[in-house]
PDB file of N, CA and C in Angstrom:
ATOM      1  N   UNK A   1      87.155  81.789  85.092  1.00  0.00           N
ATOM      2  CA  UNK A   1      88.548  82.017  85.388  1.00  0.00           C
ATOM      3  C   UNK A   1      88.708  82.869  86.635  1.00  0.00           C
ATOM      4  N   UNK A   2      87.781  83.751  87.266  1.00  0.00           N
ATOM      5  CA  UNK A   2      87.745  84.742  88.608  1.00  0.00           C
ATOM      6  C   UNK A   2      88.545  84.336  89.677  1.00  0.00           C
ATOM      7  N   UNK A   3      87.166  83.104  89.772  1.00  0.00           N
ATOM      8  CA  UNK A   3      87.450  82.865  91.349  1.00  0.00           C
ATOM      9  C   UNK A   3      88.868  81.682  91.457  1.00  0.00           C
ATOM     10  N   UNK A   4      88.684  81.118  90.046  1.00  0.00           N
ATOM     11  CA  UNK A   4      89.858  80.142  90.066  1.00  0.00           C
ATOM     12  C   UNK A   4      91.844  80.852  90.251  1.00  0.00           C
ATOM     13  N   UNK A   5      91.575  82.011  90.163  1.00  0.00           N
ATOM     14  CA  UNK A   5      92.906  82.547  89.944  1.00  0.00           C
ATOM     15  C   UNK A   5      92.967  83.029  91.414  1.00  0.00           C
ATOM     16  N   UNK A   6      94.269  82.686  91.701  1.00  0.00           N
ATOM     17  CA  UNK A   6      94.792  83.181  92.867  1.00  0.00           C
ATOM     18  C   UNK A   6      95.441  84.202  92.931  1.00  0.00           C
ATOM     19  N   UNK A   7      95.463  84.889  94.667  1.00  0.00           N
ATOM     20  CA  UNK A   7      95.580  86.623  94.858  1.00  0.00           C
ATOM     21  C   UNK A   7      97.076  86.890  94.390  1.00  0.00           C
ATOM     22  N   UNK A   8      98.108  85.898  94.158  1.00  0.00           N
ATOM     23  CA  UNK A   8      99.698  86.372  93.786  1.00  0.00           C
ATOM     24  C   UNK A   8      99.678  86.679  92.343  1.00  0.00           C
ATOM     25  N   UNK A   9      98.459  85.655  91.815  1.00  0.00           N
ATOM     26  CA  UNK A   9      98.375  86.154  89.880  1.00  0.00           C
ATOM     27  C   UNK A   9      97.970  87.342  89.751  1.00  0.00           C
ATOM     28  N   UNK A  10      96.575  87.758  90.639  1.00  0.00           N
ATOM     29  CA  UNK A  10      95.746  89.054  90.913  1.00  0.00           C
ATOM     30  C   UNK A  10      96.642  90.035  90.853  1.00  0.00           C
ATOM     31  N   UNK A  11      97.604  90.004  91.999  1.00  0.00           N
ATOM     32  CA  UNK A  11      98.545  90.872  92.013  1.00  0.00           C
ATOM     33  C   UNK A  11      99.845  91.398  90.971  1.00  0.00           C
ATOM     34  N   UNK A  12     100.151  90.159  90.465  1.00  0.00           N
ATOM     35  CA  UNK A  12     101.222  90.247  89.131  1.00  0.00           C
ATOM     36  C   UNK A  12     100.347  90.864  87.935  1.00  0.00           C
ATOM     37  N   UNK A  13      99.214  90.387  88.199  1.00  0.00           N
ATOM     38  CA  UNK A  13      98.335  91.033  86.790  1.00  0.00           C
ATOM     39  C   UNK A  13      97.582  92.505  86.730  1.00  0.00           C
ATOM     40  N   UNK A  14      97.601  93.193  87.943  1.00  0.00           N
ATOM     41  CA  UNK A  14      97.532  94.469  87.876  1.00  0.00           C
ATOM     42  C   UNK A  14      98.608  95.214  87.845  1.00  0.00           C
ATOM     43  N   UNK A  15      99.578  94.616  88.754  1.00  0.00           N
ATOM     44  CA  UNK A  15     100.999  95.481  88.392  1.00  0.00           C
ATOM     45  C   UNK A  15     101.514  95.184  87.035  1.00  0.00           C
ATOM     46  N   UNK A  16     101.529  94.202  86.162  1.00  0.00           N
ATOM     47  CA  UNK A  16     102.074  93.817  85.036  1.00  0.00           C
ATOM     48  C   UNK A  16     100.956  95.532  84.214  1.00  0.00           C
ATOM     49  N   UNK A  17      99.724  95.051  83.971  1.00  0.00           N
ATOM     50  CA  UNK A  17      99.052  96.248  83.701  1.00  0.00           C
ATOM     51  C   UNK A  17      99.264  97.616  83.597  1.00  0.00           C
ATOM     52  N   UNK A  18      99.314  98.198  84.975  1.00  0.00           N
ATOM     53  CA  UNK A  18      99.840  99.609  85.525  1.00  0.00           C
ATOM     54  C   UNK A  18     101.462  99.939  85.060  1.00  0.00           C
ATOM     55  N   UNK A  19     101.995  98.875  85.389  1.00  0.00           N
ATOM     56  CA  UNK A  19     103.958  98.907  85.047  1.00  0.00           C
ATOM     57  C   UNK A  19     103.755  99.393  83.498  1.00  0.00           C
ATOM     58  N   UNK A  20     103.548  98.205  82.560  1.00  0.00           N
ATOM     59  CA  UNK A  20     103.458  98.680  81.325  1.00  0.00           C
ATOM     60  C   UNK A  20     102.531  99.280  80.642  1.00  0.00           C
ATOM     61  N   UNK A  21     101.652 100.032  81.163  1.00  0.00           N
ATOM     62  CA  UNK A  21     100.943 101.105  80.753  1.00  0.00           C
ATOM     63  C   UNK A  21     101.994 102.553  80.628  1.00  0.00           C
ATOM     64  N   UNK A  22     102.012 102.646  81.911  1.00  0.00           N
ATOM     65  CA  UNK A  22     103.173 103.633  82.158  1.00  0.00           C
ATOM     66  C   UNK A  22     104.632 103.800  81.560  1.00  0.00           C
ATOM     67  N   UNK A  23     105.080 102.508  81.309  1.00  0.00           N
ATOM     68  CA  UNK A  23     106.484 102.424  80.465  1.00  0.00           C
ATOM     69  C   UNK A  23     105.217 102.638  79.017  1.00  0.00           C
ATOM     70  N   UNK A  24     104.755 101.979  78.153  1.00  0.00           N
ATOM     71  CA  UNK A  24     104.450 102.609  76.912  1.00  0.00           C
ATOM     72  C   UNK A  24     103.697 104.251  76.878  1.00  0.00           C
ATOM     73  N   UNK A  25     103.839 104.832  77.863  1.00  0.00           N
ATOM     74  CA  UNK A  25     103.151 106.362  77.717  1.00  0.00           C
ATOM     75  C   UNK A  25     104.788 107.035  77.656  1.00  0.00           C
ATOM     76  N   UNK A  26     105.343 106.679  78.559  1.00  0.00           N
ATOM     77  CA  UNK A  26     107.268 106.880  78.784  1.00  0.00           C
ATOM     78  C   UNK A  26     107.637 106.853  77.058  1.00  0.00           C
ATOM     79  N   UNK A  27     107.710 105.790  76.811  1.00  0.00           N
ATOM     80  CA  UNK A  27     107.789 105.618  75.490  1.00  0.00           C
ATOM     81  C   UNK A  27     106.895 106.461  74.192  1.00  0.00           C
ATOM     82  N   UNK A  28     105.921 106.633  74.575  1.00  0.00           N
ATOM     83  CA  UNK A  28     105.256 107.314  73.524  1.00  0.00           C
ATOM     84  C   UNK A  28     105.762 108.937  73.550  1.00  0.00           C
ATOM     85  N   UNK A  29     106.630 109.124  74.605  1.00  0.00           N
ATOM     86  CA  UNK A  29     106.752 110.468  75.093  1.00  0.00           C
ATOM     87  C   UNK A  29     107.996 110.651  74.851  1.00  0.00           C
ATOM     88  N   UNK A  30     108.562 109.777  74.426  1.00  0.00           N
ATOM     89  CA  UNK A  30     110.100 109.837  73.998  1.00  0.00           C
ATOM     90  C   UNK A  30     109.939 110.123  72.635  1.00  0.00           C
ATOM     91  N   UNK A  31     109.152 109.125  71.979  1.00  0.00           N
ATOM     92  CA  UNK A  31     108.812 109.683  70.741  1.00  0.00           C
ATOM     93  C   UNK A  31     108.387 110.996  70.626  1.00  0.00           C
ATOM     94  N   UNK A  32     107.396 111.537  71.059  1.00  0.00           N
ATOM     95  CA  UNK A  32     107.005 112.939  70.828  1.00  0.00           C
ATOM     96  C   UNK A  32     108.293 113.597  70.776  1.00  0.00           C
ATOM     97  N   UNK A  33     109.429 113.378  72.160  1.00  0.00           N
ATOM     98  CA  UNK A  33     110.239 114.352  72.390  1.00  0.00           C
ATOM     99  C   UNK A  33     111.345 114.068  70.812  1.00  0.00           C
ATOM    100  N   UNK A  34     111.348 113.165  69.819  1.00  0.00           N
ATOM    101  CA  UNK A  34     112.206 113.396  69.015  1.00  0.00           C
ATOM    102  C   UNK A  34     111.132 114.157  67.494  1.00  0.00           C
ATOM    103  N   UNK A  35     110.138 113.900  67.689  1.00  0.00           N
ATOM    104  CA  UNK A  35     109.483 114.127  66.503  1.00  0.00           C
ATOM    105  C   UNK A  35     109.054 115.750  66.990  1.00  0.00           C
ATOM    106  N   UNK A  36     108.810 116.457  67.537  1.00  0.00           N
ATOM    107  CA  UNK A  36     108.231 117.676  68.121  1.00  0.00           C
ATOM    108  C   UNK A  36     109.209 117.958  69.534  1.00  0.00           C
ATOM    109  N   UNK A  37     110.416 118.227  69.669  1.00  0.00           N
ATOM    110  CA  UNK A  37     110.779 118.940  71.083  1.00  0.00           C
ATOM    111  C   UNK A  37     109.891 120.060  71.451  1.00  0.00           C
ATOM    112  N   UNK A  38     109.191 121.120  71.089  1.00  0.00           N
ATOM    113  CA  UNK A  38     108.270 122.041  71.611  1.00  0.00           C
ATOM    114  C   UNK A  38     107.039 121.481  71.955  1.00  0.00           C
ATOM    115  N   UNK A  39     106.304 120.580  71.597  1.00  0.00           N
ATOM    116  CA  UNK A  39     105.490 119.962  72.233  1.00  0.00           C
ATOM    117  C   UNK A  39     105.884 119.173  73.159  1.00  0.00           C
ATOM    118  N   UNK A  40     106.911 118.224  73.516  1.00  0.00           N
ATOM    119  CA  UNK A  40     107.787 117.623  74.192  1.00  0.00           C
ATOM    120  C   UNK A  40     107.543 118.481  75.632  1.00  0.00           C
ATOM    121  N   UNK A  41     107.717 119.663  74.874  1.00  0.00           N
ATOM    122  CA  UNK A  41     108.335 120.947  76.512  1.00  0.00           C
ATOM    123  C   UNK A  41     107.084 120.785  77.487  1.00  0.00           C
ATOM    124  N   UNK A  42     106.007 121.128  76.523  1.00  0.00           N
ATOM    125  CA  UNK A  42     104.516 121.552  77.093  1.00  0.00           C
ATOM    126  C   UNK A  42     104.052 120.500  78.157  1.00  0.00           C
ATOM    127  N   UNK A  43     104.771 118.932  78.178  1.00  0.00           N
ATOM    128  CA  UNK A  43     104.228 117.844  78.904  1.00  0.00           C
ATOM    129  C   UNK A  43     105.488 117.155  79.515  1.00  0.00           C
ATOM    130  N   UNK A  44     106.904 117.986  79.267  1.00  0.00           N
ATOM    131  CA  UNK A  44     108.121 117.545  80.570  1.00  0.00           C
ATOM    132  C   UNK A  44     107.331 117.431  81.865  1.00  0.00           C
ATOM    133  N   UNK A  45     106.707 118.162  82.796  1.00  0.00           N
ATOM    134  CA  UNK A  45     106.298 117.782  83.855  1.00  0.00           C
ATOM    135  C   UNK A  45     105.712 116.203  84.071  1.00  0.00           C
ATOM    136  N   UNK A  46     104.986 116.258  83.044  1.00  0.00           N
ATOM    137  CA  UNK A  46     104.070 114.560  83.206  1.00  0.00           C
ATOM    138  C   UNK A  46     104.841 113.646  83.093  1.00  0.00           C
ATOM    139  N   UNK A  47     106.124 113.829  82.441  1.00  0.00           N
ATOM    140  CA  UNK A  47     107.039 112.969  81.674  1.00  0.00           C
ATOM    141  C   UNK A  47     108.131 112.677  82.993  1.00  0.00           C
ATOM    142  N   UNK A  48     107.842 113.447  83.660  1.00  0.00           N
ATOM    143  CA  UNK A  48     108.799 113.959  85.107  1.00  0.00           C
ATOM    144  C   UNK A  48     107.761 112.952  85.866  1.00  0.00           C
ATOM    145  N   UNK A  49     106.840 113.082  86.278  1.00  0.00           N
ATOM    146  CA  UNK A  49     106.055 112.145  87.216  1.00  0.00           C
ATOM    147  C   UNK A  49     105.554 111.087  87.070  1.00  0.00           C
ATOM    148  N   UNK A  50     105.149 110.330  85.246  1.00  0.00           N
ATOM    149  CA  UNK A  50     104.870 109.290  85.327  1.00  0.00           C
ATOM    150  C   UNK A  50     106.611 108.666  85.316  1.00  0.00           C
ATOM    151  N   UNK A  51     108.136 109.086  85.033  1.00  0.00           N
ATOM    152  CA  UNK A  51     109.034 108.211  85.145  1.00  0.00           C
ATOM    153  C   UNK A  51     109.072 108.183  86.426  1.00  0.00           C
ATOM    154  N   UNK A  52     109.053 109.061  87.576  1.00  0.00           N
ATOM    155  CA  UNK A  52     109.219 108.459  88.735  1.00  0.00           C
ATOM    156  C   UNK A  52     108.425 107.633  89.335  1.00  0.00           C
ATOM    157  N   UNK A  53     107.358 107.581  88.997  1.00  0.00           N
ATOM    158  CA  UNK A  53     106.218 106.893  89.270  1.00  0.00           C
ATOM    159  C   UNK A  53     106.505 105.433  89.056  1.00  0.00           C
ATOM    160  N   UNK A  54     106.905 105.150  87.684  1.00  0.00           N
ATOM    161  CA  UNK A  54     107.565 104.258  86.934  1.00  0.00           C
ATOM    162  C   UNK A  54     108.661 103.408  87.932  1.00  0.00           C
ATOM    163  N   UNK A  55     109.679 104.089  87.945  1.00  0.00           N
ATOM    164  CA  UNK A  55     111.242 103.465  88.177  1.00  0.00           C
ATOM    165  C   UNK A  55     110.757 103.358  90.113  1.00  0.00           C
ATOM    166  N   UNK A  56     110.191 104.538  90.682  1.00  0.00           N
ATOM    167  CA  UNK A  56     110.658 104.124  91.936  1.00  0.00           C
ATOM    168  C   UNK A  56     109.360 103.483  92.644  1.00  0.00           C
ATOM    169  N   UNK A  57     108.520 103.397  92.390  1.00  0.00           N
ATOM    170  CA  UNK A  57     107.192 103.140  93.037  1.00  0.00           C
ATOM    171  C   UNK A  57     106.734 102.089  92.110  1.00  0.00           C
ATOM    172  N   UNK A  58     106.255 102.272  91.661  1.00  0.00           N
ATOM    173  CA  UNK A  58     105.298 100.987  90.324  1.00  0.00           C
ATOM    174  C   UNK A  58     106.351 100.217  89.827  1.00  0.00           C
ATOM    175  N   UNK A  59     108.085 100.202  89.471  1.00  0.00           N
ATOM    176  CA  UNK A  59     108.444  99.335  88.948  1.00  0.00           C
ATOM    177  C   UNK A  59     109.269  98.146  90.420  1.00  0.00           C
ATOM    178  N   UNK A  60     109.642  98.728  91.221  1.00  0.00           N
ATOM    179  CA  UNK A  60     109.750  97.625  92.709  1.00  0.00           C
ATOM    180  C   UNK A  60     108.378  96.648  92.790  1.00  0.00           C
ATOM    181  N   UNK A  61     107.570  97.194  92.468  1.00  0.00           N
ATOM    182  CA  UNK A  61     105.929  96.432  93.026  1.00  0.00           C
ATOM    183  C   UNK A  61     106.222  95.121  92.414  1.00  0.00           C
ATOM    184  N   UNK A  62     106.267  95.566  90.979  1.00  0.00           N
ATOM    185  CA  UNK A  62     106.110  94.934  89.913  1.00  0.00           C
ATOM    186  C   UNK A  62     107.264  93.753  90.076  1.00  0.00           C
ATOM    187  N   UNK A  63     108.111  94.336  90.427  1.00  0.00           N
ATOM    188  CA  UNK A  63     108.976  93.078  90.891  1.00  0.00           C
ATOM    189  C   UNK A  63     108.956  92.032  92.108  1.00  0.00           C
ATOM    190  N   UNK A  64     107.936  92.418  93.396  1.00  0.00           N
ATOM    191  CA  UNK A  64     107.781  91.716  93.727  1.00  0.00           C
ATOM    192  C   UNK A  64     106.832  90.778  93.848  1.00  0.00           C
ATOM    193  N   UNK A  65     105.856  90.925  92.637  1.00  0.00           N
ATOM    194  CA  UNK A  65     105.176  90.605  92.304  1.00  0.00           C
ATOM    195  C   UNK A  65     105.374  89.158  91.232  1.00  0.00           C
ATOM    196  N   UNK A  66     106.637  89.896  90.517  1.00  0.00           N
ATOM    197  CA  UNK A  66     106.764  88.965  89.973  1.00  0.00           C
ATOM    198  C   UNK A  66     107.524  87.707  90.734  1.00  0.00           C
ATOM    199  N   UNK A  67     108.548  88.322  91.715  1.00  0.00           N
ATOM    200  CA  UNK A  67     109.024  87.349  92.436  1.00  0.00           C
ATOM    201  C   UNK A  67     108.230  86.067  93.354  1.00  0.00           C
ATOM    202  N   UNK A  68     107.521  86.618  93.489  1.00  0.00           N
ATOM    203  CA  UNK A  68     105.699  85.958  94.289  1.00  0.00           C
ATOM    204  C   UNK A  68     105.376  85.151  93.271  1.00  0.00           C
ATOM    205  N   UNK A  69     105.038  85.885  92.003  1.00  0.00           N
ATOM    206  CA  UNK A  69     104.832  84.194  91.143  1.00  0.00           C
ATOM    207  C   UNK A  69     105.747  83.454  90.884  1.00  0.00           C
ATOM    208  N   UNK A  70     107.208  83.813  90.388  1.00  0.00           N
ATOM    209  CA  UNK A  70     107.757  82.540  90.355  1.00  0.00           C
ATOM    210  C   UNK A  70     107.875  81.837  91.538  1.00  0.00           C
ATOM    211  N   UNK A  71     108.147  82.279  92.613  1.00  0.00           N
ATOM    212  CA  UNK A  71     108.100  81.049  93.521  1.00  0.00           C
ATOM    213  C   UNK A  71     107.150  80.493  93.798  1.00  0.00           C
ATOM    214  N   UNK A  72     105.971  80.688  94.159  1.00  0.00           N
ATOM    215  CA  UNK A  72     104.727  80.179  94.525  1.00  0.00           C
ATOM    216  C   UNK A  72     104.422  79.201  92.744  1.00  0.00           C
ATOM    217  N   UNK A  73     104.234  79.379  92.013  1.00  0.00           N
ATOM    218  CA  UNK A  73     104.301  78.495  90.554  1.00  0.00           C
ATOM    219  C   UNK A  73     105.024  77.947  90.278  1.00  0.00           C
ATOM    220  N   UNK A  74     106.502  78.218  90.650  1.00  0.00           N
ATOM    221  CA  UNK A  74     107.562  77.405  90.806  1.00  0.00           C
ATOM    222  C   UNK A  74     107.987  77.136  89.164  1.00  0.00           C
ATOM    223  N   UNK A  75     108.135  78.744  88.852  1.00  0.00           N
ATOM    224  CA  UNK A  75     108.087  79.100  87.339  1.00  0.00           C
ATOM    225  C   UNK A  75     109.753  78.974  87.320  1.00  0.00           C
ATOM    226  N   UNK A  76     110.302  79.021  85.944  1.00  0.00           N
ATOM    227  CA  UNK A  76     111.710  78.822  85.632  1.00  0.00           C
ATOM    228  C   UNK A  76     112.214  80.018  85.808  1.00  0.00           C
ATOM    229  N   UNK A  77     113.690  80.215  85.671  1.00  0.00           N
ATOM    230  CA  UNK A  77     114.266  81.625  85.740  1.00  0.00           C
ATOM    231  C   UNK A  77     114.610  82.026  84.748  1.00  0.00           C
ATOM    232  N   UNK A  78     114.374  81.845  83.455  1.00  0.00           N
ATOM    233  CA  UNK A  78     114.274  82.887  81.933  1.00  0.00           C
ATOM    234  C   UNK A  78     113.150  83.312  81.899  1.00  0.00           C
ATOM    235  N   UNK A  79     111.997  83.036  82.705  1.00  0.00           N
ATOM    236  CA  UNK A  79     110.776  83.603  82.889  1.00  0.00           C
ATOM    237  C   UNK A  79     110.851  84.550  83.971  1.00  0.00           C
ATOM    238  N   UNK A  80     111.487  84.613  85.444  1.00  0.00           N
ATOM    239  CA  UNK A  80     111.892  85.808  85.898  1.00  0.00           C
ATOM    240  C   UNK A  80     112.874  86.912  85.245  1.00  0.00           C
ATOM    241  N   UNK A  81     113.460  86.015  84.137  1.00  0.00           N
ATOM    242  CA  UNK A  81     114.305  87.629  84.120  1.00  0.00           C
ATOM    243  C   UNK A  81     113.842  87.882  82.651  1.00  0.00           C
ATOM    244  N   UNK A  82     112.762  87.605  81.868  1.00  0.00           N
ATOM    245  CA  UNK A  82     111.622  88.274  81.143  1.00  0.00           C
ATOM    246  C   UNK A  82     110.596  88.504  81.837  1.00  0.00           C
ATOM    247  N   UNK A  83     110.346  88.145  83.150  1.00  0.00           N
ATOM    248  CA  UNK A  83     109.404  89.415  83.945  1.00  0.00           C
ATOM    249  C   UNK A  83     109.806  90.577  84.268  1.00  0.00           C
ATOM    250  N   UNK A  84     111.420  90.801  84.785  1.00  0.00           N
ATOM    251  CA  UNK A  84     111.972  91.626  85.375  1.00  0.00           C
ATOM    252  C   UNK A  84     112.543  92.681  83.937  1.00  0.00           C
ATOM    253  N   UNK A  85     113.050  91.832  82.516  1.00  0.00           N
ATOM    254  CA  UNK A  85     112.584  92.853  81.534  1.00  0.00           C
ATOM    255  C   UNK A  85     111.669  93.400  81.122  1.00  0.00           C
ATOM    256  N   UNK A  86     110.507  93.151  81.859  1.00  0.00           N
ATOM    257  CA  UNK A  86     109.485  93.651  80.982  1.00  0.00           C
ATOM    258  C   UNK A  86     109.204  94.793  81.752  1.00  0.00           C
ATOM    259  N   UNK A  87     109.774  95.540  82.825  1.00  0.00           N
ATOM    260  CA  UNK A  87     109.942  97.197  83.075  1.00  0.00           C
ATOM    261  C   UNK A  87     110.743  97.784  82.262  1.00  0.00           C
ATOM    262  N   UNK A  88     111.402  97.168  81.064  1.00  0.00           N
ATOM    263  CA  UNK A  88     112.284  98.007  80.587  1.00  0.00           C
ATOM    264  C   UNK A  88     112.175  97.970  78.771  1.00  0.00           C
ATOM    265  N   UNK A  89     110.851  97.125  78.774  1.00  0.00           N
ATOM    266  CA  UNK A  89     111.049  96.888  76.969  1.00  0.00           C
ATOM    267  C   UNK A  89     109.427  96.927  77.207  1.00  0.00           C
ATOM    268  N   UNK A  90     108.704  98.316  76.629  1.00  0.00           N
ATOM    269  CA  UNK A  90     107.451  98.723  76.170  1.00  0.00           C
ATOM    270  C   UNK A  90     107.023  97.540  75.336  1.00  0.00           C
ATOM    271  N   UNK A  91     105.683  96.694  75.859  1.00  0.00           N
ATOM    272  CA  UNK A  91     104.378  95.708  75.044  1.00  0.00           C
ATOM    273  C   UNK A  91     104.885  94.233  75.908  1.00  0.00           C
ATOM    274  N   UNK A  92     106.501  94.498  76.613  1.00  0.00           N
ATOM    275  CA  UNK A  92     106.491  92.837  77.434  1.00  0.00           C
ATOM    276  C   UNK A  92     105.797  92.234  78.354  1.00  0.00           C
ATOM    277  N   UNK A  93     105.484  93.282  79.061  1.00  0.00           N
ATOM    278  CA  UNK A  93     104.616  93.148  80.325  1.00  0.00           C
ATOM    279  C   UNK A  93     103.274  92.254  79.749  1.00  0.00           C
ATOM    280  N   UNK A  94     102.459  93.028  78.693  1.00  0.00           N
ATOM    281  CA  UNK A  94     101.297  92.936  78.540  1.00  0.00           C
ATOM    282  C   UNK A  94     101.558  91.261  77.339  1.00  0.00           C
ATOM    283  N   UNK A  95     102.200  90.968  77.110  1.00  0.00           N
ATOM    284  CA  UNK A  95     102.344  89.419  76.376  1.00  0.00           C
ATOM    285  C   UNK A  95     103.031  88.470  77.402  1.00  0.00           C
ATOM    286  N   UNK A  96     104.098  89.057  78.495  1.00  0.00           N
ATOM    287  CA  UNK A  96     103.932  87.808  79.612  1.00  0.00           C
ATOM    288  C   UNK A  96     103.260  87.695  80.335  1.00  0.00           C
ATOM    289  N   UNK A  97     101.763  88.501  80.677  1.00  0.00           N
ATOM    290  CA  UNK A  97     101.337  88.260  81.520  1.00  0.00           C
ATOM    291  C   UNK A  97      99.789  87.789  80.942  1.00  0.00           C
ATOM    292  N   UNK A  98      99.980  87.474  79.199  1.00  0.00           N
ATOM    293  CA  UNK A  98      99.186  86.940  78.501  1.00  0.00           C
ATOM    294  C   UNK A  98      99.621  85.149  78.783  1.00  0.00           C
ATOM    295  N   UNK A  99     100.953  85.253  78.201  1.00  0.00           N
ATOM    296  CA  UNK A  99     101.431  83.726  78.211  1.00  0.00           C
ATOM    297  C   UNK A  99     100.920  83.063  79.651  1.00  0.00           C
ATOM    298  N   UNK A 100     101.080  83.795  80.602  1.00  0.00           N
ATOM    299  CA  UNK A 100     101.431  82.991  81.927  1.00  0.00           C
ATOM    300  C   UNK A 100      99.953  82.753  82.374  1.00  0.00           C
ATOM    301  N   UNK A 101      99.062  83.734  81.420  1.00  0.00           N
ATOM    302  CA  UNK A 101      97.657  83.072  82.445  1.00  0.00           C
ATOM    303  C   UNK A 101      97.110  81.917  81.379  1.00  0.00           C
ATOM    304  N   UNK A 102      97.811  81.461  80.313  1.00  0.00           N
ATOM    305  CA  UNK A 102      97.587  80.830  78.940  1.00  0.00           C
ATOM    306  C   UNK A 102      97.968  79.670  79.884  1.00  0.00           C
ATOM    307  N   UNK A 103      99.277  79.637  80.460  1.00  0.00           N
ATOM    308  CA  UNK A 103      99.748  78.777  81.158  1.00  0.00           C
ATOM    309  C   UNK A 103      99.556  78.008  82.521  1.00  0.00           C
ATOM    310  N   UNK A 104      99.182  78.773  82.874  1.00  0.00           N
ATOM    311  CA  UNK A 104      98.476  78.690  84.422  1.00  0.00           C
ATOM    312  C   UNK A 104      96.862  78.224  84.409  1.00  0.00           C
ATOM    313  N   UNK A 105      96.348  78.828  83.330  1.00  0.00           N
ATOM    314  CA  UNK A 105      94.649  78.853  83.800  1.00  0.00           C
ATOM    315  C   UNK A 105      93.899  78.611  82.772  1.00  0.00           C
ATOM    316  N   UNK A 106      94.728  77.997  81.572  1.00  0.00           N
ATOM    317  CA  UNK A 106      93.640  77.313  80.649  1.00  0.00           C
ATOM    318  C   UNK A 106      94.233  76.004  80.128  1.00  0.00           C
ATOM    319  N   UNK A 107      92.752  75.417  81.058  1.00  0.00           N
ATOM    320  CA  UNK A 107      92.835  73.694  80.353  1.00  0.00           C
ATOM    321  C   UNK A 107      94.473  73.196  81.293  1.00  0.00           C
ATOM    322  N   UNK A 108      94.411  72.809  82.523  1.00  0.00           N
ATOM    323  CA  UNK A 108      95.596  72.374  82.869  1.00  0.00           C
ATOM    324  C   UNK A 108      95.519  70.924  82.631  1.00  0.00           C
ATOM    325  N   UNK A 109      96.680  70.394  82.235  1.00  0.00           N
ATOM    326  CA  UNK A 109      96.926  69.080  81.315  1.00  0.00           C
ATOM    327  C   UNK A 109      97.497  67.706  82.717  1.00  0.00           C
TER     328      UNK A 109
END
Protein backbone atom coordinates (compact mmCIF):
# COMPACT_ATOMS: atom_id res chain seq x y z
CA UNK A 1 0.00 0.00 0.00
CA UNK A 2 3.33 2.67 0.45
CA UNK A 3 4.38 3.37 -2.64
CA UNK A 4 0.88 2.95 -4.20
CA UNK A 5 -0.65 5.90 -2.19
CA UNK A 6 -0.27 9.22 -3.34
CA UNK A 7 1.44 12.47 -1.63
CA UNK A 8 -2.36 14.37 -1.30
CA UNK A 9 -3.55 10.99 0.74
CA UNK A 10 0.04 11.19 2.60
CA UNK A 11 -0.84 14.48 3.44
CA UNK A 12 -4.66 14.15 4.50
CA UNK A 13 -3.46 11.16 6.51
CA UNK A 14 -1.04 12.82 8.75
CA UNK A 15 -3.03 15.83 9.25
CA UNK A 16 -6.26 13.71 9.75
CA UNK A 17 -3.82 11.98 12.55
CA UNK A 18 -2.23 15.09 14.29
CA UNK A 19 -5.87 17.17 13.92
CA UNK A 20 -7.60 14.42 15.83
CA UNK A 21 -5.13 13.49 18.20
CA UNK A 22 -5.16 16.92 19.46
CA UNK A 23 -9.03 17.49 19.37
CA UNK A 24 -9.35 14.03 21.55
CA UNK A 25 -6.58 15.33 24.22
CA UNK A 26 -8.95 18.89 23.98
CA UNK A 27 -11.58 16.63 24.79
CA UNK A 28 -10.12 14.50 27.33
CA UNK A 29 -9.28 17.83 29.03
CA UNK A 30 -12.65 19.04 29.08
CA UNK A 31 -13.49 16.11 30.81
CA UNK A 32 -10.91 16.41 33.47
CA UNK A 33 -12.02 20.10 33.71
CA UNK A 34 -15.68 18.86 34.80
CA UNK A 35 -14.72 15.85 36.85
CA UNK A 36 -11.62 17.59 38.89
CA UNK A 37 -11.50 21.64 38.23
CA UNK A 38 -8.20 21.69 40.53
CA UNK A 39 -6.49 19.36 38.51
CA UNK A 40 -8.01 21.06 35.44
CA UNK A 41 -5.98 24.31 36.87
CA UNK A 42 -2.54 22.45 37.10
CA UNK A 43 -2.66 21.78 33.02
CA UNK A 44 -4.82 25.21 31.78
CA UNK A 45 -1.57 26.18 30.15
CA UNK A 46 -1.38 22.92 27.89
CA UNK A 47 -5.03 23.20 27.39
CA UNK A 48 -4.15 26.91 26.25
CA UNK A 49 -1.57 25.65 23.60
CA UNK A 50 -2.71 22.46 22.33
CA UNK A 51 -6.36 24.58 21.47
CA UNK A 52 -4.46 27.05 19.65
CA UNK A 53 -2.45 24.75 18.10
CA UNK A 54 -5.68 23.02 17.22
CA UNK A 55 -8.08 25.83 15.81
CA UNK A 56 -5.36 28.08 14.25
CA UNK A 57 -2.48 26.09 12.87
CA UNK A 58 -3.28 22.23 12.64
CA UNK A 59 -7.01 22.70 12.01
CA UNK A 60 -6.57 25.14 8.46
CA UNK A 61 -3.92 22.33 7.35
CA UNK A 62 -6.28 19.86 7.86
CA UNK A 63 -8.59 21.52 5.74
CA UNK A 64 -6.63 21.92 3.03
CA UNK A 65 -5.82 18.86 2.95
CA UNK A 66 -8.88 17.72 2.89
CA UNK A 67 -9.83 20.02 0.13
CA UNK A 68 -6.79 18.40 -2.01
CA UNK A 69 -8.47 15.11 -1.68
CA UNK A 70 -11.71 15.80 -2.65
CA UNK A 71 -10.79 17.35 -5.67
CA UNK A 72 -7.99 15.40 -6.90
CA UNK A 73 -10.42 11.92 -6.05
CA UNK A 74 -13.15 13.72 -7.14
CA UNK A 75 -14.83 12.64 -3.80
CA UNK A 76 -18.61 13.81 -3.12
CA UNK A 77 -19.50 16.76 -0.90
CA UNK A 78 -21.12 14.94 2.28
CA UNK A 79 -17.69 13.58 2.39
CA UNK A 80 -16.11 17.14 2.50
CA UNK A 81 -18.26 18.39 4.97
CA UNK A 82 -17.61 15.08 7.22
CA UNK A 83 -14.00 15.88 6.62
CA UNK A 84 -14.38 19.40 7.60
CA UNK A 85 -16.50 17.94 10.77
CA UNK A 86 -14.16 15.93 11.78
CA UNK A 87 -12.10 19.08 13.53
CA UNK A 88 -14.95 19.41 15.56
CA UNK A 89 -16.37 15.86 16.69
CA UNK A 90 -13.42 13.83 18.71
CA UNK A 91 -12.77 9.81 16.90
CA UNK A 92 -14.10 11.42 13.15
CA UNK A 93 -10.99 12.14 11.81
CA UNK A 94 -9.52 8.78 12.69
CA UNK A 95 -12.74 6.58 10.99
CA UNK A 96 -12.76 8.92 7.81
CA UNK A 97 -9.59 8.62 7.15
CA UNK A 98 -10.07 4.77 7.79
CA UNK A 99 -13.08 4.65 5.26
CA UNK A 100 -11.32 6.64 2.56
CA UNK A 101 -8.15 4.55 2.39
CA UNK A 102 -10.80 1.34 2.52
CA UNK A 103 -11.97 3.23 -0.46
CA UNK A 104 -9.26 4.40 -2.35
CA UNK A 105 -6.63 1.60 -1.81
CA UNK A 106 -8.12 -1.69 -1.29
CA UNK A 107 -8.96 -3.98 -4.10
CA UNK A 108 -10.16 -1.19 -6.65
CA UNK A 109 -13.19 -2.73 -8.52
Amino acid sequence: MGPLMDASYRRYRIMSYVTGTTLLMLFATFILHRVSPSAWHSIAWLVRVIGVGHGVVLYPLYMIASFQMVLKHKLNFLLLVGMLLAGFVPGLAFYLEHRLRVRLYSGRD
